[in-house]
N, C-alpha and C. Protein backbone atom coordinates (compact mmCIF):
# COMPACT_ATOMS: atom_id res chain seq x y z
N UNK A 1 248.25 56.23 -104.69
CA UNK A 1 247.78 54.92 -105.11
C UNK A 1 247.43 55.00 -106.59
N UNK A 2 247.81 53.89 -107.55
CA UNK A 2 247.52 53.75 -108.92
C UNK A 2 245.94 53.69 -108.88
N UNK A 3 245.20 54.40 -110.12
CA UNK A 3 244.38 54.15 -110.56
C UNK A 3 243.89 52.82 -110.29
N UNK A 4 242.90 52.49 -110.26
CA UNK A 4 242.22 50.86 -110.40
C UNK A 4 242.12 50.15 -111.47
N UNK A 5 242.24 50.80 -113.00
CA UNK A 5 242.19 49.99 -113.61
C UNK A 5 243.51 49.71 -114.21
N UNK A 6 244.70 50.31 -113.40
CA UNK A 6 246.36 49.97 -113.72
C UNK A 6 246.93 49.39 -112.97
N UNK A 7 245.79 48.86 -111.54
CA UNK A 7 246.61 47.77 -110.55
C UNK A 7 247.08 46.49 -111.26
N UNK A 8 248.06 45.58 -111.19
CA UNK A 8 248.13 44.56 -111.97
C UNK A 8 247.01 43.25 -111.14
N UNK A 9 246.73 42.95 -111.88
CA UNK A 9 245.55 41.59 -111.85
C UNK A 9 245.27 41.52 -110.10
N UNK A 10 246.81 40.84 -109.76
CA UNK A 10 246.25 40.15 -108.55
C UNK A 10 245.80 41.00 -107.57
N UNK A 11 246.38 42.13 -107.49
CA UNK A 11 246.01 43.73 -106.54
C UNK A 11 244.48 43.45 -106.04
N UNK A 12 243.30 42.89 -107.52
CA UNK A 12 242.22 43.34 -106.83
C UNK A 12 242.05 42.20 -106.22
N UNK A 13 241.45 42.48 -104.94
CA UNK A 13 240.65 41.10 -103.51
C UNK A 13 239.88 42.02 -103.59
N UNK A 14 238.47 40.80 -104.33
CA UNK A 14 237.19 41.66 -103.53
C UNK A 14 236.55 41.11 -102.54
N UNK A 15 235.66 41.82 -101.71
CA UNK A 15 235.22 40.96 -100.49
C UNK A 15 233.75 41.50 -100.51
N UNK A 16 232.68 41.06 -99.43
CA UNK A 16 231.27 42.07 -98.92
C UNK A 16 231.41 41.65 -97.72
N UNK A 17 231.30 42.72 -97.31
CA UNK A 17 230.69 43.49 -95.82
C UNK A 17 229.68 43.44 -95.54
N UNK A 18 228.42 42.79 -94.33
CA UNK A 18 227.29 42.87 -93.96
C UNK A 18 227.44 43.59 -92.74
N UNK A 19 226.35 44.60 -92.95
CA UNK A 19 225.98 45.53 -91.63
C UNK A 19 224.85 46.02 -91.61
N UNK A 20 224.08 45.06 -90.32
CA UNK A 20 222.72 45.48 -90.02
C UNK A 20 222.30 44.43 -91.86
N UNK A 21 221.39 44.78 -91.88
CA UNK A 21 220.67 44.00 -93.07
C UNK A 21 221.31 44.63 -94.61
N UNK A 22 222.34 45.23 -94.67
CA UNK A 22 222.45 45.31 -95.89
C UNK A 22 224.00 44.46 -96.06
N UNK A 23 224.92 44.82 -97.37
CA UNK A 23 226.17 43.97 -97.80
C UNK A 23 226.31 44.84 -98.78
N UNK A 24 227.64 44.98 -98.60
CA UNK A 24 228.54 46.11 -99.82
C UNK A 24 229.86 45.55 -100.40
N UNK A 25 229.75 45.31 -101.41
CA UNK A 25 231.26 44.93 -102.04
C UNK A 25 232.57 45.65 -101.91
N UNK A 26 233.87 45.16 -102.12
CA UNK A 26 234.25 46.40 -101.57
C UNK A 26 235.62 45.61 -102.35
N UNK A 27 237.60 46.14 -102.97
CA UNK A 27 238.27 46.02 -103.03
C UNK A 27 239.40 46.56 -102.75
N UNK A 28 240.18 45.72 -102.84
CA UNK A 28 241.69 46.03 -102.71
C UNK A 28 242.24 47.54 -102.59
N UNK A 29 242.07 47.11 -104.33
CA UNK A 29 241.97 49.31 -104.70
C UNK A 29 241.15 50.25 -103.90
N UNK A 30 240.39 50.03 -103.13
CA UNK A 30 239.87 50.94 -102.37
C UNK A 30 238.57 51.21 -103.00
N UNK A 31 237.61 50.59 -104.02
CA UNK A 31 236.45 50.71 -104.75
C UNK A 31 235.35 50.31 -103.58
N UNK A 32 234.25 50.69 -103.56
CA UNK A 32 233.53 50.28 -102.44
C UNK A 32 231.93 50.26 -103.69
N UNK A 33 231.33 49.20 -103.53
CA UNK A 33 230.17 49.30 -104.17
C UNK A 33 228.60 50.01 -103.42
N UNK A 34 227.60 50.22 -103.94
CA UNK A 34 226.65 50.44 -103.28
C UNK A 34 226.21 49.49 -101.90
N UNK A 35 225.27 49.59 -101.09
CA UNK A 35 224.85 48.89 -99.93
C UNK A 35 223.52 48.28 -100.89
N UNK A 36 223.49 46.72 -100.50
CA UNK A 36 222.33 46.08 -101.22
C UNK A 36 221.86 45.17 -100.30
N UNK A 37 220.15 44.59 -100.21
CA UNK A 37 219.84 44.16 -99.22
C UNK A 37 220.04 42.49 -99.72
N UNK A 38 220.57 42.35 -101.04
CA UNK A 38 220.53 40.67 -101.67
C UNK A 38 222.41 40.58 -101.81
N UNK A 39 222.72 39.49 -100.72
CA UNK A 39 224.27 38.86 -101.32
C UNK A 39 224.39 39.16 -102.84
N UNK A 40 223.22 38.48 -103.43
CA UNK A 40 223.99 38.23 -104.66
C UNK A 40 224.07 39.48 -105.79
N UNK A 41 223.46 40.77 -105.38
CA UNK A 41 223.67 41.80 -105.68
C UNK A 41 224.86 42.32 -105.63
N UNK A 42 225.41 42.08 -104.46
CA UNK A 42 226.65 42.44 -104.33
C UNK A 42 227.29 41.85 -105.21
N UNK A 43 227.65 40.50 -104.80
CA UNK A 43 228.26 39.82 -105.60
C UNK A 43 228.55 40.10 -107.06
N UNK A 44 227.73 40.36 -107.36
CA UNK A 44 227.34 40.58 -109.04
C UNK A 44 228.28 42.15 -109.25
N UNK A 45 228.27 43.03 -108.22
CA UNK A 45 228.81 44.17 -108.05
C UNK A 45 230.15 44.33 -108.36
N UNK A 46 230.73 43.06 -107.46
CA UNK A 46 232.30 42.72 -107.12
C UNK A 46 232.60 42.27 -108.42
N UNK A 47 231.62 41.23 -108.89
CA UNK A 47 232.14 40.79 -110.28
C UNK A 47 232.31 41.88 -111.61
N UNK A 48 231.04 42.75 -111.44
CA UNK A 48 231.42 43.52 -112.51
C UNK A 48 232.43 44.72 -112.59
N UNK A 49 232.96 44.80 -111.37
CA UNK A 49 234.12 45.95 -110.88
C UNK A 49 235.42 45.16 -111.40
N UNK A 50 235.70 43.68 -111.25
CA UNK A 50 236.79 43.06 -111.56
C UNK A 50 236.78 42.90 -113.25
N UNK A 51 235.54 43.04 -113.42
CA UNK A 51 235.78 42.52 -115.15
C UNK A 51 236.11 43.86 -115.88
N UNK A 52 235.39 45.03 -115.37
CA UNK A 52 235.71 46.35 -115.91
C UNK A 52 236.94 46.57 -115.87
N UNK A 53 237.79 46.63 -114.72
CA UNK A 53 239.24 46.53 -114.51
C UNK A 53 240.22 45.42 -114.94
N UNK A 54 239.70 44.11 -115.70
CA UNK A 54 240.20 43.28 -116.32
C UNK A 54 240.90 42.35 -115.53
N UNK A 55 240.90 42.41 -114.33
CA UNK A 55 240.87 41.62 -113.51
C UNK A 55 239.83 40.59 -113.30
N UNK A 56 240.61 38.89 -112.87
CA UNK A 56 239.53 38.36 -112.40
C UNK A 56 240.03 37.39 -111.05
């Protein structure tokens, strides 16, 4: 599998996962973020994984 930051754009789908009380971001490329107990932590996670990789 290519690196993550040489997938082309559309490659990354990010999503979060809730289990039990926490939510983890997670993509395409196979990147998985920390477990956080606030959505929008995540969120913020997913976003900054897509912008690093220049994806949006």
């Amino acid at each position: 599998m290519p690196e993550p930051d040489t997938l082309p754009q559309d490659e990354h789908q990010t999503s979060t996962t809730e289990r039990g009380s926490f939510v983890s971001a997670s993509c395409s490329c196979g990147w998985h973020g920390p477990a956080r107990r606030a959505r929008g932590k995540a969120r913020e996670d997913a976003s900054a994984h897509t912008h690093s990789t220049g994806a949006e």
